[in-house]
Protein backbone atom coordinates (compact mmCIF):
# COMPACT_ATOMS: atom_id res chain seq x y z
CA UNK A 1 0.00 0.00 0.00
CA UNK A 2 1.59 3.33 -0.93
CA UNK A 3 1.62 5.89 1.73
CA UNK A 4 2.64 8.89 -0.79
CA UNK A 5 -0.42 11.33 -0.75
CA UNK A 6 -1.78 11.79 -4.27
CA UNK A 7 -0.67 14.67 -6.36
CA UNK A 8 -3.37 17.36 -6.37
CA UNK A 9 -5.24 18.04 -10.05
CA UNK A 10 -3.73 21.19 -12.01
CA UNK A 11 -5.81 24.03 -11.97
CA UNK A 12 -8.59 24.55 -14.68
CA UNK A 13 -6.67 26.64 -17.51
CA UNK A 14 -8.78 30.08 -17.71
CA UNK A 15 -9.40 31.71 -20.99
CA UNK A 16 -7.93 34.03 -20.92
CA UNK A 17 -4.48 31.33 -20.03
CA UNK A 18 -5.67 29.49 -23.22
CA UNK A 19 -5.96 32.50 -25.62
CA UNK A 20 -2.69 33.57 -24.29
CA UNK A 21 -1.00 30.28 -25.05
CA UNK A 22 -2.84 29.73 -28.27
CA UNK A 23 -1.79 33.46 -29.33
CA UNK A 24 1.63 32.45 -28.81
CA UNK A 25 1.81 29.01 -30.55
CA UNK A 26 0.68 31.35 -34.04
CA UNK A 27 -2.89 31.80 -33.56
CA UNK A 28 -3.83 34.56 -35.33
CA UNK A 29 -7.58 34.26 -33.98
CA UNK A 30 -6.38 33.94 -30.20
CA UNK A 31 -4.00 36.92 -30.80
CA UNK A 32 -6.82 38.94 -31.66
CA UNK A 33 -9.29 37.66 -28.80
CA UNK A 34 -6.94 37.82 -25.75
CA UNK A 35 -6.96 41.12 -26.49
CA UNK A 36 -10.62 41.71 -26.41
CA UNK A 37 -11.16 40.15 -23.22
CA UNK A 38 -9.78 43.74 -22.17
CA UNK A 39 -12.11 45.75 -24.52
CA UNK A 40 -14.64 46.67 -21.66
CA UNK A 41 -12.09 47.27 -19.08
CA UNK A 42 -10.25 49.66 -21.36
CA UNK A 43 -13.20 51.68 -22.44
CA UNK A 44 -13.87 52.71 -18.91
CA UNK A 45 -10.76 53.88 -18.07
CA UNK A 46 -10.90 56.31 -21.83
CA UNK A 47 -14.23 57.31 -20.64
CA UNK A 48 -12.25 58.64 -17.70
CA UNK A 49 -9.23 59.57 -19.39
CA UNK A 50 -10.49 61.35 -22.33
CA UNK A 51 -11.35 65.07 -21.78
CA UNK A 52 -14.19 66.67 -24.31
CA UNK A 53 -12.98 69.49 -23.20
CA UNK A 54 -9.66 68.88 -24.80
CA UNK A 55 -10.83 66.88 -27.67
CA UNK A 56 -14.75 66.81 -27.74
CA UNK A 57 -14.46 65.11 -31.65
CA UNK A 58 -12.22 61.66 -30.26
CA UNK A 59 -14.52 59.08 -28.81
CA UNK A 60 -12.96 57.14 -26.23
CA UNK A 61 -14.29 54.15 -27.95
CA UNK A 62 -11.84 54.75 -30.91
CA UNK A 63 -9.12 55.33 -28.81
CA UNK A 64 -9.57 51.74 -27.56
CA UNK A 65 -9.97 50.01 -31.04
CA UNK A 66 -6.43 52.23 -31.86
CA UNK A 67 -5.48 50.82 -28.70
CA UNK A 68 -6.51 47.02 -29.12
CA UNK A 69 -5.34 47.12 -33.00
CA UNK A 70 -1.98 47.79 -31.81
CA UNK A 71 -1.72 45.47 -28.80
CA UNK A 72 -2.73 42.55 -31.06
CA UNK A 73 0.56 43.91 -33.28
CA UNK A 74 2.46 44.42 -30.81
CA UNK A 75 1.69 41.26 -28.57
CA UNK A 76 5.21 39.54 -29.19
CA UNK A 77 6.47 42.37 -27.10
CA UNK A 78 4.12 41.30 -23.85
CA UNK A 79 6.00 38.81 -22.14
CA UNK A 80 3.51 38.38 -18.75
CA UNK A 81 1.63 35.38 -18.04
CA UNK A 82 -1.80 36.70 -15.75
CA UNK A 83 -4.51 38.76 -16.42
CA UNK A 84 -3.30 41.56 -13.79
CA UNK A 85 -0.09 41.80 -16.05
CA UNK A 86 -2.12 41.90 -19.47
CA UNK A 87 -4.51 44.61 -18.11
CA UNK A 88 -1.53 46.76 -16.49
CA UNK A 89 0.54 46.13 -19.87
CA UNK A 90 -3.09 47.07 -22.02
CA UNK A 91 -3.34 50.25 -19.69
CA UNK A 92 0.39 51.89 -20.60
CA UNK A 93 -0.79 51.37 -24.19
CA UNK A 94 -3.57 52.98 -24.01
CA UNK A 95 -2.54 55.93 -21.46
CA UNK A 96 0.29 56.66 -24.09
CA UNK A 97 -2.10 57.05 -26.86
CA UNK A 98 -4.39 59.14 -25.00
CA UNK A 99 -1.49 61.69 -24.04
CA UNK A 100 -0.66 61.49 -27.91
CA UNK A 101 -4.11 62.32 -28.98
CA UNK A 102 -3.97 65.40 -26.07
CA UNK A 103 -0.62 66.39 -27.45
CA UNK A 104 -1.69 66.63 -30.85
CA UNK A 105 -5.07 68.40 -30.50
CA UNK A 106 -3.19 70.84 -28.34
CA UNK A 107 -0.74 71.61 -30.83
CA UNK A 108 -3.16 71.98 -33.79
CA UNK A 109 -5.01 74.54 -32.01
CA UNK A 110 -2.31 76.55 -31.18
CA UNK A 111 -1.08 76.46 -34.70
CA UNK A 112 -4.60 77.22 -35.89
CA UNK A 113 -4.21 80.45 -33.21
CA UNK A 114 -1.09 81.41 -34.87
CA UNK A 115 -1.94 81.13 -38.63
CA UNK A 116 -5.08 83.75 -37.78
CA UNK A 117 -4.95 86.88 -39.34
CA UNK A 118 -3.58 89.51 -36.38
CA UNK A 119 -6.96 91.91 -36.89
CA UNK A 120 -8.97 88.62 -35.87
CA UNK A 121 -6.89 88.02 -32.35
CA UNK A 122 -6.33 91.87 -32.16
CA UNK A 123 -8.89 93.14 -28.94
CA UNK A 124 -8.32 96.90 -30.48
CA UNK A 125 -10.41 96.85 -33.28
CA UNK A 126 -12.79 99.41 -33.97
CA UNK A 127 -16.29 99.40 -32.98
CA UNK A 128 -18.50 97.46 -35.90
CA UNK A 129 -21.94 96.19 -36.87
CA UNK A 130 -22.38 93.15 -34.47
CA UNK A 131 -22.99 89.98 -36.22
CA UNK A 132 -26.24 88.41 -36.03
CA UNK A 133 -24.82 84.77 -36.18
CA UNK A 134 -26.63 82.15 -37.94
CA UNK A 135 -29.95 81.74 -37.98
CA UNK A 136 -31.81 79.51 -35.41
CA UNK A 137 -32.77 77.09 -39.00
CA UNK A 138 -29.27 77.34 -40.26
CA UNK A 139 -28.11 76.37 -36.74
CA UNK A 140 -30.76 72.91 -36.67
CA UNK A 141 -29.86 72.05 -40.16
CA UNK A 142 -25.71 71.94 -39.05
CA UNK A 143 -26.76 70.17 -36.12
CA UNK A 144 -28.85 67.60 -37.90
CA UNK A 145 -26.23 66.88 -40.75
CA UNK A 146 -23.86 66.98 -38.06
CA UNK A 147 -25.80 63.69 -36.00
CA UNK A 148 -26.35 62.61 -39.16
CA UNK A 149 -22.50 61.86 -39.89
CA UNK A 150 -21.47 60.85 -36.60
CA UNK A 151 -24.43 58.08 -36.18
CA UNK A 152 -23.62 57.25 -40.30
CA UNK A 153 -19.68 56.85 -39.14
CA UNK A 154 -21.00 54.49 -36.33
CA UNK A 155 -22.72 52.31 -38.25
CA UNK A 156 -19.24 51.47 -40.88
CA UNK A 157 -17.03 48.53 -40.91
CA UNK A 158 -14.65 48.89 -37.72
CA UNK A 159 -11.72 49.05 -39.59
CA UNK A 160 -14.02 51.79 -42.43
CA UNK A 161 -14.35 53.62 -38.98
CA UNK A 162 -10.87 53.66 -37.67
CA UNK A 163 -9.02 54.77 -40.79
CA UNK A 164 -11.94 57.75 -40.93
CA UNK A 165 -11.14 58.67 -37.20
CA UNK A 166 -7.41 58.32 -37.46
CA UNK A 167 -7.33 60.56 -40.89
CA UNK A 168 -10.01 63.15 -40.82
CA UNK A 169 -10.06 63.64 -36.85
CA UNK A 170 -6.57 63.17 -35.89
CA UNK A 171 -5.01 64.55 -38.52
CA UNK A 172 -2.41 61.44 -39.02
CA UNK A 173 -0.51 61.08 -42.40
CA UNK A 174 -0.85 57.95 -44.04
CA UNK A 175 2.06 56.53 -42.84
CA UNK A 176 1.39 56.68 -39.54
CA UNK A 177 -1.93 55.23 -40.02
CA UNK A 178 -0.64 52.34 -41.94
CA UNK A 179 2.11 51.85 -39.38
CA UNK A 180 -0.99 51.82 -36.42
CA UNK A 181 -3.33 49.27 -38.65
CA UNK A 182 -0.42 47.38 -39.58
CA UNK A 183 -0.83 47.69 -43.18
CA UNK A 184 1.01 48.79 -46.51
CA UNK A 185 0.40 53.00 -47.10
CA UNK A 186 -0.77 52.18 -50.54
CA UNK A 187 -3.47 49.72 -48.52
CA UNK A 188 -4.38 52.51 -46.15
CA UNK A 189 -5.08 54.86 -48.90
CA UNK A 190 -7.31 52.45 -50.60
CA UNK A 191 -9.12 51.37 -47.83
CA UNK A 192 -9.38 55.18 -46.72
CA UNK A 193 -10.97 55.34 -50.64
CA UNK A 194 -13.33 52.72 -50.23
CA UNK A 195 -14.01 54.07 -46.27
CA UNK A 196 -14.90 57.81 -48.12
CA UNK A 197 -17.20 56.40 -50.52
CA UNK A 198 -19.27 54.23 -47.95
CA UNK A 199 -19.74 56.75 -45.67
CA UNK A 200 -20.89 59.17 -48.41
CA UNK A 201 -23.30 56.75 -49.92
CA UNK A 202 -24.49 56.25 -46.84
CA UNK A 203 -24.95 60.28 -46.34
CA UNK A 204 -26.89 60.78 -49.65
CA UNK A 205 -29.35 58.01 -48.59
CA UNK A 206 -30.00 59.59 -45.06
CA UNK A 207 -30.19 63.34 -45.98
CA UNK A 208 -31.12 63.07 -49.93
């Protein structure tokens, strides 16, 4: 009769423990899902991070897809093995692209300051005719086109709505884009193309 205690059963492997060691024996489907076990987690803290007030056209929700894009890239370079490590490793990622997106808007403005004509920042100028501003219809007919595009830009392919965001609100060039959605520039201009035409199909048919 043996008196040696019997060895106690591993623990079950989680999944996020499977995607990870699935992602790293070449799967390019587990690569991409690890990563999206940390969507919901990520979007909270860019709902935090991300000011309006500094940026009111980003949504925090395309900071993460940025975000998750490039961890899925970049996920040779994580070399942890828990969940606490992933999520800390996910955070830095995304914490760095939300200063960049800070840094840049900041920057554009004050370049958009400086290229004003001096009689528009001058607080000299001589008494005028106050302007009446738009008119209240002129005003709802911006505001509709205006919901009109943003809910029409929801509704594209992810990677239609990325290139969009990354392009036209975040000024990138094309090679920074590519080098983000880890494709070709040539690709990103054609996809940026095909993204353009979608979305303005997709206009005519809402607003005629």
């Amino acid at each position: 009769m043996s008196l040696m205690a019997p060895l106690p059963s591993p623990a079950p492997e989680s999944r996020f423990q499977f995607l990870l060691r699935e992602a790293r024996n070449g799967s390019e489907e587990a690569r991409w899902l690890v990563v999206q076990l940390f969507r919901r987690t990520m979007l909270s803290i860019a709902n935090q991070e991300v000011d309006s007030a500094i940026n009111p056209r980003e949504a925090p929700s395309d900071i993460v897809q940025e975000t998750i894009v490039e961890a899925q890239r970049d996920l040779d370079g994580f070399h942890g093995r828990t969940e606490r490590e992933m999520r800390a490793w996910l955070k830095t990622v995304l914490t760095r692209n939300i200063r960049n997106m800070s840094r840049k808007y900041r920057t554009q403005r004050r370049n958009h300051y400086r290229e004003r004509p001096l009689e528009h920042r001058s607080v000299d100028q001589a008494p005028s005719i106050p302007d009446p501003g738009p008119s209240p219809s002129t005003i709802l007919i911006h505001r509709e086109t205006a919901e009109a595009l943003e809910r029409t830009i929801l509704s594209l392919k992810d990677h239609y709505r990325q290139v969009i965001n990354l392009r036209c609100r975040r000024g990138l060039s094309y090679e920074e884009i590519a080098r983000i959605m880890g494709r070709s520039e040539e690709s990103t201009r054609r996809l940026m193309s095909r993204a353009l035409h979608e979305l303005s199909r997709r206009m005519k048919a809402q607003l005629g």
